[in-house]
C-alpha atoms as a PDB file:
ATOM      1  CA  UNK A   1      38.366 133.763 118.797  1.00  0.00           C
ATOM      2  CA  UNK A   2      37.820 131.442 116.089  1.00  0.00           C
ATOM      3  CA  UNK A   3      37.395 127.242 117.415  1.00  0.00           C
ATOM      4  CA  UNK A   4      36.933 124.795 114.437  1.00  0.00           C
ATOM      5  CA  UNK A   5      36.627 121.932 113.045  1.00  0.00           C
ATOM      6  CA  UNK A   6      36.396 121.315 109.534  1.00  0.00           C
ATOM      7  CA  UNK A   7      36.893 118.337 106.543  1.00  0.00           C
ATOM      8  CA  UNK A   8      37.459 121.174 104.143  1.00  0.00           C
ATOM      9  CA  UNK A   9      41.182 121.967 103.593  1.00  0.00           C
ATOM     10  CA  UNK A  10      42.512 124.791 105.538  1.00  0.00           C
ATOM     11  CA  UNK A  11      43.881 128.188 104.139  1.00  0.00           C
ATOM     12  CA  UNK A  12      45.978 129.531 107.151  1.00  0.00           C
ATOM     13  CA  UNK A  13      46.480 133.054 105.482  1.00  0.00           C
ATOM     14  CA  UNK A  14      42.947 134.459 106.283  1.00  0.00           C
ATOM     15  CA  UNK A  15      43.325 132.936 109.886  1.00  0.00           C
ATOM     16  CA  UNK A  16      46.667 135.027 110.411  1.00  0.00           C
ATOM     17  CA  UNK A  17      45.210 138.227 108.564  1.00  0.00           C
ATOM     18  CA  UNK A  18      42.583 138.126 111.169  1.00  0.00           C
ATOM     19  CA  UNK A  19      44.882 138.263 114.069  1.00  0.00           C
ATOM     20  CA  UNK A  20      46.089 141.917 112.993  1.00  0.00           C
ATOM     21  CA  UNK A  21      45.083 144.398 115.887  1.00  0.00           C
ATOM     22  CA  UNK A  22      46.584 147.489 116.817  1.00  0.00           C
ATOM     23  CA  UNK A  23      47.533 146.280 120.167  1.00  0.00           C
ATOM     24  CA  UNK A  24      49.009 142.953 119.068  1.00  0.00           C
ATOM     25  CA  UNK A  25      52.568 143.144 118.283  1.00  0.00           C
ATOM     26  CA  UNK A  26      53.734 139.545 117.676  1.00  0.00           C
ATOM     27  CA  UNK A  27      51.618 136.904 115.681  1.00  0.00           C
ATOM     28  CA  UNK A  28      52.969 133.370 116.709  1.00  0.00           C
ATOM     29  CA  UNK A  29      51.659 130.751 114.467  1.00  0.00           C
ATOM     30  CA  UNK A  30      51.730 126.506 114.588  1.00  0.00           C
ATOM     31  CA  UNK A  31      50.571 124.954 110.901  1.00  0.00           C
ATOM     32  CA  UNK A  32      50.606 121.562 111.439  1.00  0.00           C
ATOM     33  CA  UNK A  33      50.971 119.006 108.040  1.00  0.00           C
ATOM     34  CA  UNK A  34      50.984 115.164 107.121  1.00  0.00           C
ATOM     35  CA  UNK A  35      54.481 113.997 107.200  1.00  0.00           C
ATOM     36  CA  UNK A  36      55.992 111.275 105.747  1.00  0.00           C
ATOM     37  CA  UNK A  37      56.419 108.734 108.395  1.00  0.00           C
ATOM     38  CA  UNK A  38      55.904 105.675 106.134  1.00  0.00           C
ATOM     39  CA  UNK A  39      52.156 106.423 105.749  1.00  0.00           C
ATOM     40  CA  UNK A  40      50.319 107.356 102.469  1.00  0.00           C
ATOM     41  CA  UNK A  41      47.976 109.276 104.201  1.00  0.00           C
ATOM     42  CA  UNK A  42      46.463 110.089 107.042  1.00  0.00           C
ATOM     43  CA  UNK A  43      42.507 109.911 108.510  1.00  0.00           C
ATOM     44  CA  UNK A  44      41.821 111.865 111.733  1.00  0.00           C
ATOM     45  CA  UNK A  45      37.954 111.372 113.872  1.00  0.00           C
ATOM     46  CA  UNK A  46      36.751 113.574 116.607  1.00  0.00           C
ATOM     47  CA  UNK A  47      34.069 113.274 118.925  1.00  0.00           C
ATOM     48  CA  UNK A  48      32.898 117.166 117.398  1.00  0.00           C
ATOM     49  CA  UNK A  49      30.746 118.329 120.128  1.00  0.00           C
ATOM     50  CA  UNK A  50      33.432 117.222 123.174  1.00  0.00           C
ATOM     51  CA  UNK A  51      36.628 117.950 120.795  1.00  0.00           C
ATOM     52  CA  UNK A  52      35.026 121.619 120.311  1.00  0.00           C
ATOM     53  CA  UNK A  53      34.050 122.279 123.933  1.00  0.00           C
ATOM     54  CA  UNK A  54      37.893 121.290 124.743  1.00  0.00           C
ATOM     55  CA  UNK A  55      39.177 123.858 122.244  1.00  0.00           C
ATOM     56  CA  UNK A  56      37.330 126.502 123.247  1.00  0.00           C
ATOM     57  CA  UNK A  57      38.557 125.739 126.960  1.00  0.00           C
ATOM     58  CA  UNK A  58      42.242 125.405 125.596  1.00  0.00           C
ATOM     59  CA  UNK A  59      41.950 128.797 123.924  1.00  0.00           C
ATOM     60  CA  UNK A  60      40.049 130.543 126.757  1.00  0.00           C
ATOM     61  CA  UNK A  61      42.376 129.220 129.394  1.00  0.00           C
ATOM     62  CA  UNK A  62      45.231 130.736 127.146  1.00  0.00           C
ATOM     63  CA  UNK A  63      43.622 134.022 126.374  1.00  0.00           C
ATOM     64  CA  UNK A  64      43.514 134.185 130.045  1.00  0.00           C
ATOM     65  CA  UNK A  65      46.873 132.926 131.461  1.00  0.00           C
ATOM     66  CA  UNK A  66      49.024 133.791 128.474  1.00  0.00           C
ATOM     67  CA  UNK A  67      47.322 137.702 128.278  1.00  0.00           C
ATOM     68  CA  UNK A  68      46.845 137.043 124.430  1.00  0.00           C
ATOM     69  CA  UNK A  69      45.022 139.425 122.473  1.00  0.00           C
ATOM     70  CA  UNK A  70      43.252 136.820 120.109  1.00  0.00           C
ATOM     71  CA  UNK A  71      43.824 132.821 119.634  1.00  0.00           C
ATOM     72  CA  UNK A  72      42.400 131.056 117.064  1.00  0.00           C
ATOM     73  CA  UNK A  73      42.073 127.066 116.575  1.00  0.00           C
ATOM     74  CA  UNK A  74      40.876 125.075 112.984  1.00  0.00           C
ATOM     75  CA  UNK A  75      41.476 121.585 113.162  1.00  0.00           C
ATOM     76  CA  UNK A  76      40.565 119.435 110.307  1.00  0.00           C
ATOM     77  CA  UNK A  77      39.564 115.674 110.370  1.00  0.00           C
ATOM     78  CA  UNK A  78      38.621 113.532 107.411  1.00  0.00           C
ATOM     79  CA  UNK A  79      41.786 111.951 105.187  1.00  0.00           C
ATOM     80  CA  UNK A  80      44.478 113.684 104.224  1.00  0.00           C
ATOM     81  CA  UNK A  81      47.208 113.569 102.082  1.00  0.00           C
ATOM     82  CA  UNK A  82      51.084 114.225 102.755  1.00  0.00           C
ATOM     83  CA  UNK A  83      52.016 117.796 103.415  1.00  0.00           C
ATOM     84  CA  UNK A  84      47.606 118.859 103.555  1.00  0.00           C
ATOM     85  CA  UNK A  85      47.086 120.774 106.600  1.00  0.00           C
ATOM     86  CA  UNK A  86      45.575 119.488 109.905  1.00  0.00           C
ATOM     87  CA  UNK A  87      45.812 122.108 111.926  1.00  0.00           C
ATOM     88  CA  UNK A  88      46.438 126.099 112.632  1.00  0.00           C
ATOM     89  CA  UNK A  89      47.190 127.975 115.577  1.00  0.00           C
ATOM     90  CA  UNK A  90      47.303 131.246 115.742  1.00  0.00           C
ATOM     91  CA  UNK A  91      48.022 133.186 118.334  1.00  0.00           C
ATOM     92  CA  UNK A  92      48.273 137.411 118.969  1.00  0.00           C
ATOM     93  CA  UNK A  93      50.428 138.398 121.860  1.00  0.00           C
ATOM     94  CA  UNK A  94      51.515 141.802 122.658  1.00  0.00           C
ATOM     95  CA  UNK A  95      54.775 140.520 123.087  1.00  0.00           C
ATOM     96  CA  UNK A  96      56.476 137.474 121.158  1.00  0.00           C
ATOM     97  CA  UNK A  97      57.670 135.722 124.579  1.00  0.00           C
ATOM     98  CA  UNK A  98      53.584 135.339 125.542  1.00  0.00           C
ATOM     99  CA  UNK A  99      52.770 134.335 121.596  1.00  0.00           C
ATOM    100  CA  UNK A 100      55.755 131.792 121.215  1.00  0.00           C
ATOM    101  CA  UNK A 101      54.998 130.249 125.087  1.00  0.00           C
ATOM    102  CA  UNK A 102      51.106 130.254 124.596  1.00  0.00           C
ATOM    103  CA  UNK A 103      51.247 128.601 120.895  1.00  0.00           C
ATOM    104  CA  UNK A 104      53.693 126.036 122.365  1.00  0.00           C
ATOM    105  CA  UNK A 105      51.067 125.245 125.404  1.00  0.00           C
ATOM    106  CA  UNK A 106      47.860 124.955 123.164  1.00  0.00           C
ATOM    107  CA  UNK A 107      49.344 122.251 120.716  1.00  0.00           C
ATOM    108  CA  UNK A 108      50.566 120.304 123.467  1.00  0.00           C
ATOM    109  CA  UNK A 109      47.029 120.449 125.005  1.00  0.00           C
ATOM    110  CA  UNK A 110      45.325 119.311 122.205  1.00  0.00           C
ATOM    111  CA  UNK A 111      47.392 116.653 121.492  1.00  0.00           C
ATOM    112  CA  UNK A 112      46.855 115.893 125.223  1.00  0.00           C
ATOM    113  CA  UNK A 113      42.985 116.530 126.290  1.00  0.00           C
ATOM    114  CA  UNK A 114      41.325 116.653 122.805  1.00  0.00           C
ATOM    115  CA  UNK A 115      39.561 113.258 121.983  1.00  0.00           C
ATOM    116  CA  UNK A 116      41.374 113.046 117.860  1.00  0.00           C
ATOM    117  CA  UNK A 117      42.206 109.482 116.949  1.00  0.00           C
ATOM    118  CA  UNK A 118      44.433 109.214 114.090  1.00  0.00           C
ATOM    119  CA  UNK A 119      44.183 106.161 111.593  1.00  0.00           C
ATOM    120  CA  UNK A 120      47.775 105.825 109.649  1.00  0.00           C
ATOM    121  CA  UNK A 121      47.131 104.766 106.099  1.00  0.00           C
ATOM    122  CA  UNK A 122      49.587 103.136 104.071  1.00  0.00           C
ATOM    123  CA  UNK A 123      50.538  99.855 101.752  1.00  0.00           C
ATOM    124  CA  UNK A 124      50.442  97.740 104.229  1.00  0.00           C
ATOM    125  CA  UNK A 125      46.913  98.349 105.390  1.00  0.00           C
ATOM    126  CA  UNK A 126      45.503 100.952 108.654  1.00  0.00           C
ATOM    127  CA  UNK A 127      46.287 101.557 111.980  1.00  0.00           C
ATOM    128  CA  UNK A 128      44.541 103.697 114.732  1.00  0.00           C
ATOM    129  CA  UNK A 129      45.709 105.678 117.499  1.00  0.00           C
ATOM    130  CA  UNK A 130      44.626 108.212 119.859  1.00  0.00           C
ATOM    131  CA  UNK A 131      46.387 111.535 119.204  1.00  0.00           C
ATOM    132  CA  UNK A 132      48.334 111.398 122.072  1.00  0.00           C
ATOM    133  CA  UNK A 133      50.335 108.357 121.381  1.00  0.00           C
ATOM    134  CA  UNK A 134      51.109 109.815 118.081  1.00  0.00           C
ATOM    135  CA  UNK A 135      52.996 112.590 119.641  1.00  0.00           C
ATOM    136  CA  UNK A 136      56.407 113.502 118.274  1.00  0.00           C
END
């Protein structure tokens, strides 16, 4: 199971070569981008050391109640620009019903429990908010 966070961009393709196993026959994943919501860009913050222990509950709890083979989380922070990649889930299920159900679950967790606030940049100056209240 790989749980990061990272201000480097993120290359999903290694993430989902990783999740190859014999015994996994469905890889679900969840890329997540910037859209174009009348921002410029985007600047995400995390409390690391809380915002890491929560994703490697998220992904244990889903290992565990979803019977995944492997689930791995990389969430970046730091600005980005529109269509840059925030985050990648990616999840190996035996079964696609398991993958699709327990990729669904963990975004909507971390946009939940996971302390990310989310600053909105654009011509008109910045605006916070706590990832939660961004949800869509």
């Amino acid at each position: 199971m790989v749980i990061a966070i990272t201000r480097e961009p993120i290359d999903p393709y290694p993430i989902i070569e990783s999740a190859k196993k014999k015994e996994t026959g469905g890889i679900v994943t969840f890329i997540g981008t910037v859209r174009d919501d009348g921002i410029e860009a985007l600047s995400l913050e995390v409390c690391e050391e809380v915002a890491l222990a929560d994703l490697k509950t998220i992904g244990a709890k889903a290992v565990s109640e979803y019977h995944l083979n492997s689930v791995d989380i990389v969430h970046r922070v730091g600005r980005m620009n529109l269509t840059e990649v925030i985050v990648v889930i990616v999840v190996g299920a035996s079964h696609r019903e398991e993958g699709f159900a327990a990729c669904a679950w963990i975004l909507e967790e971390i946009k939940t429990y996971v302390p990310i606030w989310k600053k909105d940049i654009n011509q008109d100056g910045e605006s916070w908010h706590f990832s939660e209240e961004s949800k869509n």
